[in-house]
Protein backbone atom coordinates (compact mmCIF):
# COMPACT_ATOMS: atom_id res chain seq x y z
CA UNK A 1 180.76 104.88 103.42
CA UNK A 2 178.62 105.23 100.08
CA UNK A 3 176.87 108.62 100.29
CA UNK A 4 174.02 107.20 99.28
CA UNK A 5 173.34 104.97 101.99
CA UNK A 6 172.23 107.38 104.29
CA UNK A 7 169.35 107.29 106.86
CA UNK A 8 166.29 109.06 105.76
CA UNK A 9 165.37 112.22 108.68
CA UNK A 10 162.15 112.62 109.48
CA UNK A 11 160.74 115.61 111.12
CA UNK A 12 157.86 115.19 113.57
CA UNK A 13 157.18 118.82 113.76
CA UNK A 14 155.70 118.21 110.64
CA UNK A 15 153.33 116.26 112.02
CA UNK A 16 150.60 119.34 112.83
CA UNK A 17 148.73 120.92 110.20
CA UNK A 18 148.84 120.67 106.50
CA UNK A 19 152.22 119.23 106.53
CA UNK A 20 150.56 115.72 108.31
CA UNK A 21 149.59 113.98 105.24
CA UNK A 22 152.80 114.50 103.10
CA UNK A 23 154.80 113.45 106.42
CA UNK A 24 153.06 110.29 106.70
CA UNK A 25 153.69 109.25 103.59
CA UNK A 26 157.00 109.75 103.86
CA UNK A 27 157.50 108.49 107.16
CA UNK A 28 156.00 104.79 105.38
CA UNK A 29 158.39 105.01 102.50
CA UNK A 30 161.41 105.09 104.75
CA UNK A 31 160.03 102.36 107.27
CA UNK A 32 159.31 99.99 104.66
CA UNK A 33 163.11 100.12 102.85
CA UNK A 34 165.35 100.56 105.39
CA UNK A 35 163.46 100.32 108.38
CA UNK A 36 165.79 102.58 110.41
CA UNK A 37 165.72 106.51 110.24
CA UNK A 38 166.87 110.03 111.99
CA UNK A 39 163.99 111.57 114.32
CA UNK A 40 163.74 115.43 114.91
CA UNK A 41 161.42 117.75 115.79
CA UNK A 42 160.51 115.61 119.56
CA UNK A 43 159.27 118.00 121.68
CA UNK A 44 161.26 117.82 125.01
CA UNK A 45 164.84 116.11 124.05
CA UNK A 46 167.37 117.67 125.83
CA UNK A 47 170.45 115.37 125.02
CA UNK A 48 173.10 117.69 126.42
CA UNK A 49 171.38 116.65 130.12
CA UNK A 50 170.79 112.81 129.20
CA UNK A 51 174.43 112.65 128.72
CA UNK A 52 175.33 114.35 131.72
CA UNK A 53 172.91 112.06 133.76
CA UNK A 54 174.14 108.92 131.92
CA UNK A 55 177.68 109.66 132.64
CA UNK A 56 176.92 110.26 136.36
CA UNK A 57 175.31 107.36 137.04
CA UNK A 58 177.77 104.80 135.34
CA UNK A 59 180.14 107.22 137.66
CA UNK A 60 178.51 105.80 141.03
CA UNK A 61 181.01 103.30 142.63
CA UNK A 62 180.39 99.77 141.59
CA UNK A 63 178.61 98.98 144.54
CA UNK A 64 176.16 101.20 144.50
CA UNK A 65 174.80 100.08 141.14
CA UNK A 66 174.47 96.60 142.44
CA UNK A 67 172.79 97.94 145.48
CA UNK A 68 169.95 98.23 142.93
CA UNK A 69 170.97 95.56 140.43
CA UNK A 70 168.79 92.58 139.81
CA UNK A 71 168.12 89.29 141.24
CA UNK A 72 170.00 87.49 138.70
CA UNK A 73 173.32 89.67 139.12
CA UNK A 74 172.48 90.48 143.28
CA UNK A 75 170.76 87.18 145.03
CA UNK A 76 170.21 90.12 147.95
CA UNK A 77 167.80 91.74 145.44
CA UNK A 78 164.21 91.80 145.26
CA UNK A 79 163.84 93.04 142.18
CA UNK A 80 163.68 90.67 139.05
CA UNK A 81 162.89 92.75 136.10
CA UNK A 82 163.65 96.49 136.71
CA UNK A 83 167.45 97.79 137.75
CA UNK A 84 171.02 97.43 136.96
CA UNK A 85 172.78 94.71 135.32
CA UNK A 86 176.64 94.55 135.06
CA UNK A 87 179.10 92.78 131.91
CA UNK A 88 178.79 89.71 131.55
CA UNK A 89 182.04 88.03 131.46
CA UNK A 90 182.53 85.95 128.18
CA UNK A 91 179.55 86.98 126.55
CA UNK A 92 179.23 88.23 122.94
CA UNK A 93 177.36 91.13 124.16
CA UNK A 94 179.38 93.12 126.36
CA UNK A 95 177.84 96.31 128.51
CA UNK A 96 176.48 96.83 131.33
CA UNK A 97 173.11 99.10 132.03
CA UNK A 98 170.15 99.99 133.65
CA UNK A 99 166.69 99.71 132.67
CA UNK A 100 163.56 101.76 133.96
CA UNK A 101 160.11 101.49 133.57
CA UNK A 102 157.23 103.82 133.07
CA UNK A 103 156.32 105.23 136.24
CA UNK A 104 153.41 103.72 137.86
CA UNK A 105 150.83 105.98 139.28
CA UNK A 106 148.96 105.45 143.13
CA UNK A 107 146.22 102.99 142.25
CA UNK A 108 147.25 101.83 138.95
CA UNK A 109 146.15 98.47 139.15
CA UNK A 110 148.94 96.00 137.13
CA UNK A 111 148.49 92.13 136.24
CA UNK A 112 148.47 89.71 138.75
CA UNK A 113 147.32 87.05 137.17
CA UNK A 114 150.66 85.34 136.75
CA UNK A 115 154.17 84.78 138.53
CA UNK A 116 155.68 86.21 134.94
CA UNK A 117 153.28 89.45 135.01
CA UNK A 118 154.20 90.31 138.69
CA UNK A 119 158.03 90.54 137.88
CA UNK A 120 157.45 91.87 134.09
CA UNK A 121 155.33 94.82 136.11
CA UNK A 122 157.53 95.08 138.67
CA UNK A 123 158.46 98.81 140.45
CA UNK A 124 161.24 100.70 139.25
CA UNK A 125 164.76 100.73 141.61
CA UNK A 126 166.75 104.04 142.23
CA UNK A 127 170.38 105.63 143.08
CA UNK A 128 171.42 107.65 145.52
CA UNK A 129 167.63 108.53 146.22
CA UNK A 130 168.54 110.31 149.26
CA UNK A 131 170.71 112.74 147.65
CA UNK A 132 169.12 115.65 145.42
CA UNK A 133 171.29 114.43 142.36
CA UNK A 134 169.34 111.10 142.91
CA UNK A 135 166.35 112.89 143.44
CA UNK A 136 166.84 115.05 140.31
CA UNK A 137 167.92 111.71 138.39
CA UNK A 138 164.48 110.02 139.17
CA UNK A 139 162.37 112.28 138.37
CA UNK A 140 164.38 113.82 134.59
CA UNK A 141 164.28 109.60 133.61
CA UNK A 142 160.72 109.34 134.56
CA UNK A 143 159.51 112.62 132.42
CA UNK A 144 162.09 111.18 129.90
CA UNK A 145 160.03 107.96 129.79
CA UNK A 146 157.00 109.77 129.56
CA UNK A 147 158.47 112.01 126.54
CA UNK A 148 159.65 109.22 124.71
CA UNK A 149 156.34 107.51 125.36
CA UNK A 150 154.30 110.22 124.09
CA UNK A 151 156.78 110.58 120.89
CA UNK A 152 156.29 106.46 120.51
CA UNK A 153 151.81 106.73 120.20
CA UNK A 154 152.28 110.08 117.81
CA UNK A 155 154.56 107.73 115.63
CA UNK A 156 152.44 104.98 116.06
CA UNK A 157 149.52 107.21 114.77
CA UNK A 158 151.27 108.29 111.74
CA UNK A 159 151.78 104.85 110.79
CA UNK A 160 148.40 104.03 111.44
CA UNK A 161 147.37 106.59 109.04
CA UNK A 162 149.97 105.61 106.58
CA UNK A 163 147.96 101.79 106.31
CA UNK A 164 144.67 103.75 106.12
CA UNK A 165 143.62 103.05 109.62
CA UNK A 166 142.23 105.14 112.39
CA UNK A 167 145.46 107.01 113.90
CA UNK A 168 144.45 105.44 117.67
CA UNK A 169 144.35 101.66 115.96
CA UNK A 170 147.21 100.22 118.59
CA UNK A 171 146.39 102.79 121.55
CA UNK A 172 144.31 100.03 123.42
CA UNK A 173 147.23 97.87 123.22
CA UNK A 174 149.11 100.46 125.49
CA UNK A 175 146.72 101.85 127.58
CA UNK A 176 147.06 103.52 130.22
CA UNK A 177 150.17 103.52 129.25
CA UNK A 178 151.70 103.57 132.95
CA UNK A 179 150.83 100.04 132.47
CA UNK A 180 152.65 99.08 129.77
CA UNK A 181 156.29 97.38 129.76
CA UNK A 182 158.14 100.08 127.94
CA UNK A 183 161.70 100.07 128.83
CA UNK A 184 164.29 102.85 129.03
CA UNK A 185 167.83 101.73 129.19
CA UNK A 186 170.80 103.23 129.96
CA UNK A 187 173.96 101.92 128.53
CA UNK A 188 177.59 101.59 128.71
CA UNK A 189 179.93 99.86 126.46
CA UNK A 190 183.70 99.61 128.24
CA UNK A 191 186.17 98.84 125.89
CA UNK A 192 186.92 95.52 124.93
CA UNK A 193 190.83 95.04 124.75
CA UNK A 194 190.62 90.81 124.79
CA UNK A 195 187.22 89.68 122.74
CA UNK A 196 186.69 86.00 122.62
CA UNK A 197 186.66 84.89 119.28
CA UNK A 198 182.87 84.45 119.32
CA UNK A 199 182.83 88.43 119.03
CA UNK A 200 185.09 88.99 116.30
CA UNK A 201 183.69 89.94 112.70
CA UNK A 202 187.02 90.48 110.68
CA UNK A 203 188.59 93.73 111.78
CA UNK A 204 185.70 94.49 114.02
CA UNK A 205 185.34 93.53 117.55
CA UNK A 206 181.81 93.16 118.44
CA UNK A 207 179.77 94.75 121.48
CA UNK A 208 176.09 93.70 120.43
CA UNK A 209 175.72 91.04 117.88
CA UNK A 210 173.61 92.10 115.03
CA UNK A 211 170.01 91.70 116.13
CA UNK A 212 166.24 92.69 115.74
CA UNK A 213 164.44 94.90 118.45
CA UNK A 214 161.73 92.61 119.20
CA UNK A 215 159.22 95.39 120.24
CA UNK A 216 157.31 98.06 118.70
CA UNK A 217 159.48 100.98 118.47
CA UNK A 218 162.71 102.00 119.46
CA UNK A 219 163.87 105.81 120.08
CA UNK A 220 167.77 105.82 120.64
CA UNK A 221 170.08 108.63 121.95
CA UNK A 222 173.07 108.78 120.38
CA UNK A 223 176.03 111.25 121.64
CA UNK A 224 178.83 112.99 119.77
CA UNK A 225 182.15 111.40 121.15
CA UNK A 226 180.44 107.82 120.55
CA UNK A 227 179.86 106.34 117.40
CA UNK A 228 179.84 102.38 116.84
CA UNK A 229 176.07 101.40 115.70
CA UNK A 230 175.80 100.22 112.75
CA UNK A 231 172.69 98.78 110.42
CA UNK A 232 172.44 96.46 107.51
CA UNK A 233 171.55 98.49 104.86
CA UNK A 234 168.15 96.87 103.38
CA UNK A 235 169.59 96.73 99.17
CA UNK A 236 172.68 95.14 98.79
CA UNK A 237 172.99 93.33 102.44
CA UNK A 238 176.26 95.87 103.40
CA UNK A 239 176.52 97.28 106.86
CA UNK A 240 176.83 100.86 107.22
CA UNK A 241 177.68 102.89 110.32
CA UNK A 242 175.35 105.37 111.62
CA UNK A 243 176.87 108.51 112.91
CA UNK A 244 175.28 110.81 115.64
CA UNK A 245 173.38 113.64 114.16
CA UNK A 246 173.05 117.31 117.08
CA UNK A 247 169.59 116.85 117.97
CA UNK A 248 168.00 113.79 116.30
CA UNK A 249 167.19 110.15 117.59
CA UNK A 250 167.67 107.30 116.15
CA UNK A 251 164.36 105.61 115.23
CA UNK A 252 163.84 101.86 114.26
CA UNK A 253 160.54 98.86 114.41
CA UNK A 254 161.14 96.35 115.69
CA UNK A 255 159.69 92.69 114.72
CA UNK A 256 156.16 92.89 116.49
CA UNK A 257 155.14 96.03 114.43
CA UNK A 258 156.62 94.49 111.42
CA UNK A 259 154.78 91.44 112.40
CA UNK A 260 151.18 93.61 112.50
CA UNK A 261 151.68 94.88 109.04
CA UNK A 262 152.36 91.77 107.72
CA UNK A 263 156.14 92.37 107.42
CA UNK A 264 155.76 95.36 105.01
CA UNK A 265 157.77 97.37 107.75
CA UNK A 266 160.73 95.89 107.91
CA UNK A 267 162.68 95.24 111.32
CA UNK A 268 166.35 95.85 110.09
CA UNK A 269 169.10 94.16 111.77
CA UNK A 270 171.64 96.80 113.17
CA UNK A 271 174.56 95.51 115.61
CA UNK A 272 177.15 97.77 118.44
CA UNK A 273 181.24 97.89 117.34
CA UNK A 274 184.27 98.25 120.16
CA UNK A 275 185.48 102.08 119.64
CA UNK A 276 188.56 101.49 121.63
CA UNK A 277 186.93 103.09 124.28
CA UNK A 278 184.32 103.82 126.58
CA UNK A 279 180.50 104.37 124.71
CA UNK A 280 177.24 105.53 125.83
CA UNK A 281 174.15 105.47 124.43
CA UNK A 282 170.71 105.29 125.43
CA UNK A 283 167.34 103.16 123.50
CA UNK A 284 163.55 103.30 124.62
CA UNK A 285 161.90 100.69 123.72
CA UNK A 286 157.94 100.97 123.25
CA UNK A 287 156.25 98.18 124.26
CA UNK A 288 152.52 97.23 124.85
CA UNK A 289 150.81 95.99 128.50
CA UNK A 290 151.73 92.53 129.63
CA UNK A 291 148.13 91.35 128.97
CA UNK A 292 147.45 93.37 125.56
CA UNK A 293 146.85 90.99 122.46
CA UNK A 294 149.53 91.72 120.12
CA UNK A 295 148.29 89.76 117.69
CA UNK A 296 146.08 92.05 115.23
CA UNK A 297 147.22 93.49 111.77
CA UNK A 298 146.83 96.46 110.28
CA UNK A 299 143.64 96.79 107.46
CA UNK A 300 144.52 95.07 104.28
CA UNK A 301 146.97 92.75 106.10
CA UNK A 302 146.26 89.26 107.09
CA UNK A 303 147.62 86.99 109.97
CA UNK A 304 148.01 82.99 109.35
CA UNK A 305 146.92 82.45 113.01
CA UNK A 306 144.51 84.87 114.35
CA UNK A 307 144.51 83.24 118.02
CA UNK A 308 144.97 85.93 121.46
CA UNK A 309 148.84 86.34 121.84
CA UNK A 310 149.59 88.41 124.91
CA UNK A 311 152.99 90.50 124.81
CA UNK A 312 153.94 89.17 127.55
CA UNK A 313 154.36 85.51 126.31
CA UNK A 314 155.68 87.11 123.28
CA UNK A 315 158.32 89.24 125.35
CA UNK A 316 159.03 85.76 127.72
CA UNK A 317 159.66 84.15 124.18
CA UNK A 318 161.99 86.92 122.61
CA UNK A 319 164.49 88.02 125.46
CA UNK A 320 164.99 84.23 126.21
CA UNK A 321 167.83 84.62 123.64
CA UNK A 322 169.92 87.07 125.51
CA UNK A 323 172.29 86.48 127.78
CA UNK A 324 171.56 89.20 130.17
CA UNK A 325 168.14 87.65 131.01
CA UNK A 326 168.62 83.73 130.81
CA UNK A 327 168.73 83.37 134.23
CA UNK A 328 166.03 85.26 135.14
CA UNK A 329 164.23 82.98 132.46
CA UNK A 330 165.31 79.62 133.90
CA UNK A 331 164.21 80.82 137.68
CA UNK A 332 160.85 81.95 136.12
CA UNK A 333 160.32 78.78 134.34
CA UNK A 334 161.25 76.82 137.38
CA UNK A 335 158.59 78.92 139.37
CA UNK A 336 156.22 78.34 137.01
CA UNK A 337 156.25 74.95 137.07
CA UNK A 338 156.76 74.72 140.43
CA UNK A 339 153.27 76.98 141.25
CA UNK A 340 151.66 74.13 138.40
CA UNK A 341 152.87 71.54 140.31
CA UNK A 342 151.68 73.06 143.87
CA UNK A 343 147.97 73.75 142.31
CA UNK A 344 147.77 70.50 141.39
CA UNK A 345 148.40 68.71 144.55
CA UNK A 346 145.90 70.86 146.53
């Protein structure tokens, strides 16, 4: 790999004191080349344990993950939205994981307003909850999501700052942020010995086709014995593999905060290789309330169409395209149109 096309490392202990201004500068020089960058100084990450609770639960015997998978993998589940999904069989994208939400405190009151809202807000599903490893589990992933949360708005801010906004310009979009749709997932790549040809790229064998986030932000832990992500390098169109640095995450936009500044941060497309082997990793992905209009821009930065887009329509729209959620799509849609059809012959 070219030694020069390395991801820039940026250090968020920087962010108090004197240092915040030089920081922020350089934190908007990075984001709008390559988009992608090494995160340090984050308060709270403790990777050595998010591996060891990764590895035990993809551990658990198969049927105990689809105890709590989702509707769409389990037609015994309740749960739509929030839980365990398995491979896929055929698909380009092939992993299985689990996804958590933020934790939602007594009394929070969530959207209702929808069928779409009610599952996108839906209540988180646990393991082994009646064991003190599950116990310990739940509550390490839901400070976890909180951490990475709280890392996500100080980011945010810096940006902010970086356009010559206030730093709390996209807090309302997220707040309370035990509302909001942020996603931690959980991931595990098994090796892929007989890829259909559909996930081939020359010598590679592909595990995630190359892709935008579609949110915000995304934090990613990365671990030491498993490489395989790799980014398109934003100058001459290459890909370039991102190794695992002792104590950093992986930081990239995705296409709605690219999309509030105008494009000027750019949402890099960045794709998952076969290792041979078994791989682990684990993304956050900050994202605002269902009902929050995501459709503002930054100062200086202008919109064609300035009409109230909710993320949730905007998060329906995006995750459409993968296969892990098109069935959940299709029942949704067929709801939908099925509660239009009952209102209108009342």
């Amino acid at each position: 790999m070219d030694s020069e096309k390395v991801l820039p490392v940026i250090d968020l202990g920087l962010a108090k004191g004197p240092t915040r201004s030089a920081l922020v500068k350089q934190l908007r020089d990075a984001l709008t080349t390559v988009g992608f960058i090494y995160l340090t100084g984050v308060e709270g990450f403790d990777e050595v344990e998010l591996l060891r609770l990764t590895k035990w639960f993809f551990s658990l015997p198969m049927e105990r993950r689809m105890a709590i998978s989702k509707k769409s993998f389990n037609p015994q589940s309740a749960h739509e939205y929030r839980g365990f999904f398995p491979v896929i069989p055929g698909a380009v994208s092939h992993k299985e994981a689990f996804e958590i939400g933020p934790r939602k405190e007594e009394g929070t009151k969530m959207p209702q307003d929808s069928i779409a809202a009610k599952i996108f807000c839906e209540d988180n599903q646990w393991p082994e909850e009646d064991t003190e490893m599950g116990r310990h589990f739940r509550a390490w992933m839901e400070n976890y999501h909180f951490i990475m949360t709280e890392t996500s708005l100080e980011i945010l801010r810096l940006i902010a700052e970086g356009f010559g906004a206030p730093s709390d310009f996209y807090t309302s979009i997220f707040s309370p942020t035990n509302t909001s749709l942020s996603t931690l997932r959980l991931i595990h790549y098994p090796a892929r010995p007989n890829p259909p040809e559909s996930a081939r790229d020359g010598d590679y064998v592909i595990q995630t086709a190359e892709h935008h986030d579609s949110t915000m932000v995304t934090l990613l832990a990365t671990f030491p014995e498993y490489p395989g992500l790799q980014v398109r390098w934003w100058q001459d169109n290459s890909i370039i593999d991102v190794p695992h640095k002792p104590g950093h995450l992986v930081m990239n936009i995705g296409d709605l905060l690219s999309h509030t500044t105008g494009g000027k941060l750019k949402a890099t497309k960045h794709r998952v290789v076969d290792i041979c082997g078994d791989r682990l990793s684990v993304p956050f992905f900050f994202e605002p309330r269902f009902d929050a209009n995501v459709n503002v821009a930054l100062p200086g930065e202008t919109l064609q169409d300035t009409t109230t887009r909710n993320y949730g329509p905007w998060l329906f729209e995006k995750i459409s395209k993968w296969a892990e959620y098109k069935d959940l799509i299709r029942r949704l849609s067929e709801m939908e149109k099925s509660e239009t059809k009952d209102g209108q012959s009342m």
